[in-house]
C-alpha atoms as a PDB file:
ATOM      1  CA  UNK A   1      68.686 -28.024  47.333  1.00  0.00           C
ATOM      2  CA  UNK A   2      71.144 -26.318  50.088  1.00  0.00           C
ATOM      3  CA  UNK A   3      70.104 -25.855  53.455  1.00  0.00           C
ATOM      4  CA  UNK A   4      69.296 -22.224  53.433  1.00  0.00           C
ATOM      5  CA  UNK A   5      67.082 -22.825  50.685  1.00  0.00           C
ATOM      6  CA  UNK A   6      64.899 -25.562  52.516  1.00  0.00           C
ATOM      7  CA  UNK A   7      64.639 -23.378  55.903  1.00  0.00           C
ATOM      8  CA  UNK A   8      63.349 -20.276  53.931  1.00  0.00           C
ATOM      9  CA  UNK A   9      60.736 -22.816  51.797  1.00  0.00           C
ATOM     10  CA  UNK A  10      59.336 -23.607  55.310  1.00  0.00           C
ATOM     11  CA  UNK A  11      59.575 -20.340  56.835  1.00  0.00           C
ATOM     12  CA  UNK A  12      57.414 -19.443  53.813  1.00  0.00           C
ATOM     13  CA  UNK A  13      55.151 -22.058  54.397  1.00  0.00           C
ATOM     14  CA  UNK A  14      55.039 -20.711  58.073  1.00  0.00           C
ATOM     15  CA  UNK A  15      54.010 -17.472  56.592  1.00  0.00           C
ATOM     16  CA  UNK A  16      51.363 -18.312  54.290  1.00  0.00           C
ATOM     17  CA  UNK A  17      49.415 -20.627  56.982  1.00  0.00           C
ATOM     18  CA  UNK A  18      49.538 -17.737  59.860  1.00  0.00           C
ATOM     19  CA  UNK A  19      48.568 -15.238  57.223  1.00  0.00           C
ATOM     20  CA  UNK A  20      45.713 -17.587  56.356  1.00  0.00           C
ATOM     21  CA  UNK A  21      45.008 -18.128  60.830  1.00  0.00           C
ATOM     22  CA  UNK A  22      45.265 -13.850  61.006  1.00  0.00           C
ATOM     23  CA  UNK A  23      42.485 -13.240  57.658  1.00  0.00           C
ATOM     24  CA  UNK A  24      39.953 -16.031  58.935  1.00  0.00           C
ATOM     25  CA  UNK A  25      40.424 -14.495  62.345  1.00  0.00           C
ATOM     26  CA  UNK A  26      39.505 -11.059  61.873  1.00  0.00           C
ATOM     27  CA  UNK A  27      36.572 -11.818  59.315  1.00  0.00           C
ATOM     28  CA  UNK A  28      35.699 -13.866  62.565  1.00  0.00           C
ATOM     29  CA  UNK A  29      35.907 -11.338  64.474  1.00  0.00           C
ATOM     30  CA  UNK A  30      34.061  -8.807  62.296  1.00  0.00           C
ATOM     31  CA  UNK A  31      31.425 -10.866  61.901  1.00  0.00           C
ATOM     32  CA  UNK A  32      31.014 -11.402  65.711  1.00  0.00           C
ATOM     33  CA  UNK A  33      31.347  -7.601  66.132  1.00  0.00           C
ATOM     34  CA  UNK A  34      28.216  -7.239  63.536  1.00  0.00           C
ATOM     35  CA  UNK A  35      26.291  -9.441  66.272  1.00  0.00           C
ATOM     36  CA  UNK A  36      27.768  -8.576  69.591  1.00  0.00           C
ATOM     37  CA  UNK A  37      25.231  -6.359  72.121  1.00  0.00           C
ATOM     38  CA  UNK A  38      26.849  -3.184  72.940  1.00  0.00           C
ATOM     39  CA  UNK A  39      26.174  -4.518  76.492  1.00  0.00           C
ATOM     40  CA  UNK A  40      28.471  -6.860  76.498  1.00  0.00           C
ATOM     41  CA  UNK A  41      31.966  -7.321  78.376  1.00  0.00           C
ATOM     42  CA  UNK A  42      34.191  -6.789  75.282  1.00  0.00           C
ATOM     43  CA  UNK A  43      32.161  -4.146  73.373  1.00  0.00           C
ATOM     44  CA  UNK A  44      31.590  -4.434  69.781  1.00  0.00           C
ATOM     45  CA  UNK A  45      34.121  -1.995  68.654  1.00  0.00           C
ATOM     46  CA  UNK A  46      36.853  -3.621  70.622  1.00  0.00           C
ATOM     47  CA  UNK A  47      36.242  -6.879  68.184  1.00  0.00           C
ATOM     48  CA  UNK A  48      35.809  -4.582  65.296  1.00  0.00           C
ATOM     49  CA  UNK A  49      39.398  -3.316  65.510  1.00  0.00           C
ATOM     50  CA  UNK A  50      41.424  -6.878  66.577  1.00  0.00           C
ATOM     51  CA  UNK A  51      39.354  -8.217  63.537  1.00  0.00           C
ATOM     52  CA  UNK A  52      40.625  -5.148  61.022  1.00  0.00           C
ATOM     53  CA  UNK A  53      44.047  -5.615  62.607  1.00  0.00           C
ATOM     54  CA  UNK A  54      44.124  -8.891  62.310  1.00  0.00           C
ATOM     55  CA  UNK A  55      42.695  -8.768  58.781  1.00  0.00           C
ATOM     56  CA  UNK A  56      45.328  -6.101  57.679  1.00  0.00           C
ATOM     57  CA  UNK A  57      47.976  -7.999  58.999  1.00  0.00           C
ATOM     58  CA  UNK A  58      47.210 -11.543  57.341  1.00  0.00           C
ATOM     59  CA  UNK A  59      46.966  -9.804  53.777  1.00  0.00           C
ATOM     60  CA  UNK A  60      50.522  -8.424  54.229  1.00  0.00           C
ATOM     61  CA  UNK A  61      52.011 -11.632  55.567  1.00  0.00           C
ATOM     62  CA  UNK A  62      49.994 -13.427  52.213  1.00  0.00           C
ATOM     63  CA  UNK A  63      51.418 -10.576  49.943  1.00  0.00           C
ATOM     64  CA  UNK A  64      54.832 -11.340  51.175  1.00  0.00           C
ATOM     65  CA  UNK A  65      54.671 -15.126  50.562  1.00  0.00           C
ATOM     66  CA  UNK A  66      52.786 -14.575  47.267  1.00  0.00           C
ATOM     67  CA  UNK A  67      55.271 -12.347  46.032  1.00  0.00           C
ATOM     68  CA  UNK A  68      58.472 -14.457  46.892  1.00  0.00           C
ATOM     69  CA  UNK A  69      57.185 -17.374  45.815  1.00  0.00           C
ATOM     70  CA  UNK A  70      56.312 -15.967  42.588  1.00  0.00           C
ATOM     71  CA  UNK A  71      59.985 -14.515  42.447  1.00  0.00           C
ATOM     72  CA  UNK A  72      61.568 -18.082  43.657  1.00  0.00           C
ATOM     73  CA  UNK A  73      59.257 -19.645  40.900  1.00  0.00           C
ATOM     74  CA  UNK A  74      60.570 -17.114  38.309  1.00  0.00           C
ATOM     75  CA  UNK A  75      64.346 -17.483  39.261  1.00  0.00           C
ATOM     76  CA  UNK A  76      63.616 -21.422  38.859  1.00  0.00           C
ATOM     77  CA  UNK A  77      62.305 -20.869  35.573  1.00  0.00           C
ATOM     78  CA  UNK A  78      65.600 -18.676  34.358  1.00  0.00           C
ATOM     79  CA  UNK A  79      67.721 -21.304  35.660  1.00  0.00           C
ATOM     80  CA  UNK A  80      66.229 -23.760  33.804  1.00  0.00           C
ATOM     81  CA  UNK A  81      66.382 -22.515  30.911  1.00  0.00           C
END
């Protein structure tokens, strides 16, 4: 296995563990914002949108490492055979 190849299998790694952090934080965070009183310093909105963001961008950072490593694991498979 070169170099390159062990970098990218961690930066993948990298990927798919902040991608996990960023979903579990915003359904965190959306669940807080179901609870929050409106009276509050951060208002209940302000939660409700950094937990949708945050949601949004975990499930493209997952889709990206699904997808390559379903192309890596194909491209291993064709090489092996």
């Amino acid at each position: 296995m070169s170099n390159k190849q062990v970098s990218t299998d961690k930066m993948d790694t990298m990927r798919f563990w902040v991608g996990t952090f960023l979903i579990v934080a915003g359904v965190v965070m959306l669940f807080i914002a179901m609870f929050i009183d409106p009276a509050g310093v951060i208002h209940g909105s302000v939660l409700g949108a950094f937990g949708e963001i945050s949601t949004l961008a975990g499930c493209l950072m997952g889709m990206d490492a699904y997808t390559s490593f379903k192309i890596k694991k194909e491209m291993r498979n064709k090489t092996k055979e």
